[in-house]
Protein backbone atom coordinates (compact mmCIF):
# COMPACT_ATOMS: atom_id res chain seq x y z
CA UNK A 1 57.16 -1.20 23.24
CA UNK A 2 56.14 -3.22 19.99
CA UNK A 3 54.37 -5.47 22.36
CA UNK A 4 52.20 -2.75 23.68
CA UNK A 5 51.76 -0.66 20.06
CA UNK A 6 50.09 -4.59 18.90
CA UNK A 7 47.64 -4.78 21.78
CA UNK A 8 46.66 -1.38 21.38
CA UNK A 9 46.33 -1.77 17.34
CA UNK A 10 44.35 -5.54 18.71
CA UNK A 11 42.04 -3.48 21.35
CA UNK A 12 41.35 -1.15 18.77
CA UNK A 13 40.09 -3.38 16.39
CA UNK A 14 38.50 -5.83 18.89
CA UNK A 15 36.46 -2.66 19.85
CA UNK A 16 35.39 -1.39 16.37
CA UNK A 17 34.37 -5.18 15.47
CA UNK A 18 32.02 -5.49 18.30
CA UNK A 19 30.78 -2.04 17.29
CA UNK A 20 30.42 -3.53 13.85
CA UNK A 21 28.72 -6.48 15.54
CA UNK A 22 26.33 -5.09 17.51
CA UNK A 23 24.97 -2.65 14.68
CA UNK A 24 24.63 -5.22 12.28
CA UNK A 25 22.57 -7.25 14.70
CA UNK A 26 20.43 -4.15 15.63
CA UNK A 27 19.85 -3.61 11.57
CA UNK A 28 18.92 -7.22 11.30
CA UNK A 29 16.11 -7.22 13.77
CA UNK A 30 14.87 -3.71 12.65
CA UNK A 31 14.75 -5.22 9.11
CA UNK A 32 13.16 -8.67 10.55
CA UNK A 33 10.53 -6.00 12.45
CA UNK A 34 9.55 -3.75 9.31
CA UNK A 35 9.27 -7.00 7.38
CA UNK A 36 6.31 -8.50 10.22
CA UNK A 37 4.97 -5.18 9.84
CA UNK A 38 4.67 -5.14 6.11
CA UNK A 39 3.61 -8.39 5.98
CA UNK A 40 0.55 -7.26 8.41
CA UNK A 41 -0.59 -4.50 6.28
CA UNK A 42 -0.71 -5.73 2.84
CA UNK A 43 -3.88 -5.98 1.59
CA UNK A 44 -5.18 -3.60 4.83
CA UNK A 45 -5.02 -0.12 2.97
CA UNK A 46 -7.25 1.65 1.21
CA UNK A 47 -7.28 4.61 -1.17
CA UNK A 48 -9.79 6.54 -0.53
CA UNK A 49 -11.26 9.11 -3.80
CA UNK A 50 -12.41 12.51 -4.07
CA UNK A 51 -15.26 12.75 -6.82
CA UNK A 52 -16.18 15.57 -8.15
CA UNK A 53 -19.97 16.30 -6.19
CA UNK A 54 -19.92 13.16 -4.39
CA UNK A 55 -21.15 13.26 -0.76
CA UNK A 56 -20.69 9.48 -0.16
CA UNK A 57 -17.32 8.04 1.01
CA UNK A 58 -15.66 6.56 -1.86
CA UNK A 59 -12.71 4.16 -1.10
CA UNK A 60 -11.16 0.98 -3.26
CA UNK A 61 -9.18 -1.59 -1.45
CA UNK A 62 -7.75 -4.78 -3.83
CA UNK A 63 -10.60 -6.71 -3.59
CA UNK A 64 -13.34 -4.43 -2.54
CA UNK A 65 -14.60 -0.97 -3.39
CA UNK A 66 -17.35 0.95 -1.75
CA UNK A 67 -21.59 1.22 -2.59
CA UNK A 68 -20.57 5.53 -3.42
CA UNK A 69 -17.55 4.08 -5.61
CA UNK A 70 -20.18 1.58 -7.18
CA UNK A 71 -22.59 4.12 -7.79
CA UNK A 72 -20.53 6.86 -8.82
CA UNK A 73 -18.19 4.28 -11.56
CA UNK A 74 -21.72 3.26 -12.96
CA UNK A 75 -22.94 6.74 -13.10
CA UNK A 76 -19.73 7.60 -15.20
CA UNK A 77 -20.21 5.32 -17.77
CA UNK A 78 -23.66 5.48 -18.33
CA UNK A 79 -24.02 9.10 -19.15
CA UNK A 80 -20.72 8.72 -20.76
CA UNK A 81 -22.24 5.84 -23.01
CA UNK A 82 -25.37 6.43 -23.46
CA UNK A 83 -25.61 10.16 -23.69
CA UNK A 84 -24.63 9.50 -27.51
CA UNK A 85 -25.10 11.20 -30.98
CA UNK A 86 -24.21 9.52 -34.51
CA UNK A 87 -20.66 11.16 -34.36
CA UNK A 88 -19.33 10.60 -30.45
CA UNK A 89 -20.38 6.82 -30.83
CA UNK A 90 -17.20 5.92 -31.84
CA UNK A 91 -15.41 7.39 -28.90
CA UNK A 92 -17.88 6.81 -26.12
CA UNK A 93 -17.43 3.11 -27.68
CA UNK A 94 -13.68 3.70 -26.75
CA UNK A 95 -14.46 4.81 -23.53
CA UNK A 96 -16.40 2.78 -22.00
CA UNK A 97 -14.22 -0.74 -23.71
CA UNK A 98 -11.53 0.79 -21.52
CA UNK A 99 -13.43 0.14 -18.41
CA UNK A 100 -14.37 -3.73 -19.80
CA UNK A 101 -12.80 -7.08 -18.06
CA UNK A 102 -11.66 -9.37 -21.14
CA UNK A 103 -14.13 -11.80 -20.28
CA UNK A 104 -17.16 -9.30 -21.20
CA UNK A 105 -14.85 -7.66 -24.11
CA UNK A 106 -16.32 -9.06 -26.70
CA UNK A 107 -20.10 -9.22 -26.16
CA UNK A 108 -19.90 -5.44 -24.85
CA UNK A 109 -18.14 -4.56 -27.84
CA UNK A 110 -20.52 -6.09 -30.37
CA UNK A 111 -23.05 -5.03 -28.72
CA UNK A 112 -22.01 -1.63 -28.62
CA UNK A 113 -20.51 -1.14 -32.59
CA UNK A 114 -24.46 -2.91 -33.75
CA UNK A 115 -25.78 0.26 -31.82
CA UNK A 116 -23.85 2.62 -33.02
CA UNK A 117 -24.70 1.69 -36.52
CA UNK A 118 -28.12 1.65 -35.68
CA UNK A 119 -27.43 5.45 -34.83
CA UNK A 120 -25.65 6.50 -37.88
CA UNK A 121 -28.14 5.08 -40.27
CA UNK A 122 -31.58 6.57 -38.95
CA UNK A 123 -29.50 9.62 -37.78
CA UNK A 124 -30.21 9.05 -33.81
CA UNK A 125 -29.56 10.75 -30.88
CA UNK A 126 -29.92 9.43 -27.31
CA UNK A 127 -29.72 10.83 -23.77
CA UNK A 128 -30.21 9.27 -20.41
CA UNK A 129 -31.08 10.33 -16.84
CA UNK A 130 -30.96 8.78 -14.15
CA UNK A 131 -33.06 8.94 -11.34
CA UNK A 132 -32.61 5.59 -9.30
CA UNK A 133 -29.45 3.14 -8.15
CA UNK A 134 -29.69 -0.02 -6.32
CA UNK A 135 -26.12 -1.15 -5.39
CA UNK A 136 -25.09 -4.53 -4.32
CA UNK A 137 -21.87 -4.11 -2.40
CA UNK A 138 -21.40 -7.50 -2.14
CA UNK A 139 -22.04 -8.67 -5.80
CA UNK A 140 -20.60 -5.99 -7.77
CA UNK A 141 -23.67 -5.14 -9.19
CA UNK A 142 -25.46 -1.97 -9.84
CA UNK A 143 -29.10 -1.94 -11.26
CA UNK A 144 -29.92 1.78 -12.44
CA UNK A 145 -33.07 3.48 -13.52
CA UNK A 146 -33.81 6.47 -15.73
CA UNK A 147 -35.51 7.50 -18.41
CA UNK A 148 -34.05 7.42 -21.73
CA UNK A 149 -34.88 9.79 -24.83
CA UNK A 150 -34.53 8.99 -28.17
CA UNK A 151 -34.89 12.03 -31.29
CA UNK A 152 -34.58 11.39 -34.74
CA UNK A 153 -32.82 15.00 -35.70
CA UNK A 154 -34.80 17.55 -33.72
CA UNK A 155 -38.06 15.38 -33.37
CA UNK A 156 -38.53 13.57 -29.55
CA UNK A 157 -39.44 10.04 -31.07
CA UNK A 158 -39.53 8.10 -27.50
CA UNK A 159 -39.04 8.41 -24.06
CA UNK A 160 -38.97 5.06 -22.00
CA UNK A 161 -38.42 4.12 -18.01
CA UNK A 162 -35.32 1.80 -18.47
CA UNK A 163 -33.26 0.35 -16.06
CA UNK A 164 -29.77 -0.83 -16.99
CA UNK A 165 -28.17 -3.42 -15.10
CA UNK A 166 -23.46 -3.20 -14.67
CA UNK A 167 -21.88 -6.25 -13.12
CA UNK A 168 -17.99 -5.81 -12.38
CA UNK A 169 -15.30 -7.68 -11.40
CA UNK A 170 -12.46 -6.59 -9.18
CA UNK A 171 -9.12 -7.30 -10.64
CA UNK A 172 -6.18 -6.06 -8.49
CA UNK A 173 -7.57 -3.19 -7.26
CA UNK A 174 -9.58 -2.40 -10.77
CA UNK A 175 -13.18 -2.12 -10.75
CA UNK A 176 -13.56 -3.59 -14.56
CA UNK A 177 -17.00 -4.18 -16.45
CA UNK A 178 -18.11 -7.71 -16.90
CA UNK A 179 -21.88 -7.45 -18.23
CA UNK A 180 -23.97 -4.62 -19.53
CA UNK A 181 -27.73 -4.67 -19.74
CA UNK A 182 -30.91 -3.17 -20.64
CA UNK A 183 -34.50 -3.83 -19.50
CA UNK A 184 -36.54 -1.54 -20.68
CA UNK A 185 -40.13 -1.21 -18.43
CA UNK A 186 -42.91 1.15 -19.29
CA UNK A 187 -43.26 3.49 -22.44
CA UNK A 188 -44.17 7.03 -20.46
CA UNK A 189 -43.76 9.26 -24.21
């Protein structure tokens, strides 16, 4: 009778340690599967953006964005910049140093407070528009052309064809400003 109690007690353990057995095996090659699968994707998605009266597709991936995304970014920050009066200079200077890779910081920002000063002391006030984008996907470069006004209070001083030129730099998935230029072309005011 004691006998036969133990290899019951033995057969029931026996059983629930194969049971134990077998479903940590299964976990380990579901977890040895996800991790393959992981592994395969990284670096393979893509967020894709909604912006606001965009008809272009507008994605980022880590190391890549799209031409819309590169269009619409540059778009952003130019009217954002240089849509300026002597008293939002200080935050569109903000801004648009939040959107600036270190290596650029300090030129951008130099070149951005010598402005603004020009702006406070002859009382100016700027707007662009833009009427032309050239992307290069590729490069990270965006070469944009527009016209941009200049009045001294309510007096339309100038009016010039310029084309401003944004280089970026991916970093981890952040499209961040590297180089920020103006050529100016043809006087048309």
């Amino acid at each position: 009778m004691l006998k036969a109690s133990r290899d019951s007690k033995i057969k029931e353990l026996l059983v629930k340690k194969n049971f134990i057995s077998i479903t940590l095996g299964c976990s380990l090659v579901v977890n040895v599967v996800l991790a393959i699968g992981i592994n395969h994707l990284v670096g393979s998605e893509r967020v894709v953006l909604l912006w606001p009266n965009s008809g272009e597709e507008i994605w980022v991936k880590p190391n890549k964005v799209s031409p819309g995304y590169l269009k619409e970014m540059s778009q952003y920050l130019l009217l954002s910049t240089l849509n300026v009066t002597p008293q939002t200079a200080p935050g569109r200077r903000d801004l648009l140093l939040n959107y600036v890779h270190p290596s650029g910081y300090g030129e951008i920002k130099s070149q951005l407070i010598e402005e603004e000063e020009i702006l406070k002391k002859k009382n100016i006030t700027k707007m662009f528009t833009p009427m032309g984008f050239e992307v290069d996907e590729k490069g990270l470069k965006v070469k944009v052309i527009g016209d941009l006004t200049t009045w001294v209070a309510k007096e339309k001083i100038s009016q010039h064809k310029t084309a401003f030129t944004l280089i970026y730099q991916m970093n981890y998935g952040k499209l961040q400003l590297v180089e920020f230029k103006e050529e100016r072309d043809e006087k048309t005011i």
